[in-house]
Protein backbone atom coordinates (compact mmCIF):
# COMPACT_ATOMS: atom_id res chain seq x y z
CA UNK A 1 25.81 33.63 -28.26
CA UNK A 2 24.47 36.88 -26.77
CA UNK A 3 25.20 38.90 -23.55
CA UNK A 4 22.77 41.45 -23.03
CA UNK A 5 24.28 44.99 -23.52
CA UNK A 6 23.13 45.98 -19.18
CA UNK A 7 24.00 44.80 -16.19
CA UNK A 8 20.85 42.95 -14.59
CA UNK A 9 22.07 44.54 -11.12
CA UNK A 10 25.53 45.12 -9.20
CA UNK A 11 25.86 44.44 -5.77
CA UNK A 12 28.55 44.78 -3.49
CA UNK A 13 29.94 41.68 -2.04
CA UNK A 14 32.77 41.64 1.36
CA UNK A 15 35.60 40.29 0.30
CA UNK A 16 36.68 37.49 3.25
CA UNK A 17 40.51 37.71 1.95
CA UNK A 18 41.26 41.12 2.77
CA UNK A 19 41.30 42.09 6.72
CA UNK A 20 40.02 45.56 6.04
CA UNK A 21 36.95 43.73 4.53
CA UNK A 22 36.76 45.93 1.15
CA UNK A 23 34.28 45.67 -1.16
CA UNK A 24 34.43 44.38 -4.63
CA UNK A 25 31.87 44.24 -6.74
CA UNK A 26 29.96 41.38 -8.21
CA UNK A 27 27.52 41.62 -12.13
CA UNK A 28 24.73 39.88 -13.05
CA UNK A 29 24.46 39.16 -16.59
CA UNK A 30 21.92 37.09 -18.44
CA UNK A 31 23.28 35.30 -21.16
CA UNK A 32 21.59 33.38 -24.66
CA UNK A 33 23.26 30.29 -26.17
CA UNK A 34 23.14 29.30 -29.72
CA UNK A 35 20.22 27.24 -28.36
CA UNK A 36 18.30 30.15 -27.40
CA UNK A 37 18.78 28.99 -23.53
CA UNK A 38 18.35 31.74 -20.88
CA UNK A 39 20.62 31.45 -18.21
CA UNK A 40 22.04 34.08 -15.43
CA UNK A 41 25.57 34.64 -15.47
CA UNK A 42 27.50 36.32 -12.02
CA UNK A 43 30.85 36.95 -12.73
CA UNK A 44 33.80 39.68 -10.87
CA UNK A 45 34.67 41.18 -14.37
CA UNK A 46 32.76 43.88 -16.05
CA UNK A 47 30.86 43.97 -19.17
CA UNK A 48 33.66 45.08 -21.37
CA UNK A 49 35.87 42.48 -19.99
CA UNK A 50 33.22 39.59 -20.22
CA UNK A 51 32.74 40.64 -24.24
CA UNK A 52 36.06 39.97 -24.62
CA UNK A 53 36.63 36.77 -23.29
CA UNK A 54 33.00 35.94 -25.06
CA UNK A 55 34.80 37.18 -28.39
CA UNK A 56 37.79 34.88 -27.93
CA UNK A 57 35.93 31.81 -26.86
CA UNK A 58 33.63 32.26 -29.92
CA UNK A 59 36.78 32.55 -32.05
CA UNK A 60 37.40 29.33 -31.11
CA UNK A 61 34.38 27.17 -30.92
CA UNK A 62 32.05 26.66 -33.62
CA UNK A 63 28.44 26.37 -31.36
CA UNK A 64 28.48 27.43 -28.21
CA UNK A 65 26.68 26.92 -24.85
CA UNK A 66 26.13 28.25 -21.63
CA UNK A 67 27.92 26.37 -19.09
CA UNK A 68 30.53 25.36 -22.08
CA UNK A 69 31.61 29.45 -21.81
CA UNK A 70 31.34 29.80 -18.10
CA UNK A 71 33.80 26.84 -17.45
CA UNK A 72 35.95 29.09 -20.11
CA UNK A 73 34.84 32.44 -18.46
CA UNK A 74 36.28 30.59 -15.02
CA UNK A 75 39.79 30.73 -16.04
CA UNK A 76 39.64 34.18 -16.34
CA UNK A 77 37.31 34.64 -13.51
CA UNK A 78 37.49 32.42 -10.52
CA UNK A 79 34.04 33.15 -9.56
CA UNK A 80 32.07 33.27 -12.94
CA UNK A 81 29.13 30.85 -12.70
CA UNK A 82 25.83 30.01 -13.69
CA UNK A 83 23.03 30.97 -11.42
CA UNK A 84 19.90 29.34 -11.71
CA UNK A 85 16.51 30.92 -11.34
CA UNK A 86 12.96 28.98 -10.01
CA UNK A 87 9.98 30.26 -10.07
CA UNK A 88 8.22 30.35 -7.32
CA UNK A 89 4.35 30.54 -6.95
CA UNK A 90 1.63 30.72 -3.90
């Protein structure tokens, strides 16, 4: 599995739990399977922290998929998902 070595882009999201409405920031990631699958990862963690958890949950599992890692990734980070992109033409 590979996790590309940049941040696709950061954004700043308001956090609705805190009443002085802070901001915390959100990465984009895209992400390769052993099945060569593309797939957009958004996760609260930065990229050091989301190698790590990629190292352990490859230490553990002997092929590995997207949405397999991000259901792993999510007990570590609440709101790690998969984003899916459509093109779009006109």
């Amino acid at each position: 599995m590979t996790l590309t070595d940049e941040t696709i882009s950061e954004v700043s999201e308001q956090s609705l739990e805190k009443r002085n409405m802070s901001k915390k920031k959100i990465y984009y990631y895209r992400i390769f399977d052993d099945t060569e699958k593309l797939n957009y990862l958004k996760s609260s963690l930065p990229h050091q922290e989301v190698e790590h958890w990629l190292r352990e949950y490859e230490g553990t599992h002997q092929k590995y998929f997207n949405p397999e890692f991000i259901t792993y990734l999510h007990e570590h980070d609440p709101e790690a998902e998969i984003i899916e992109i459509s093109d779009i033409s006109y």
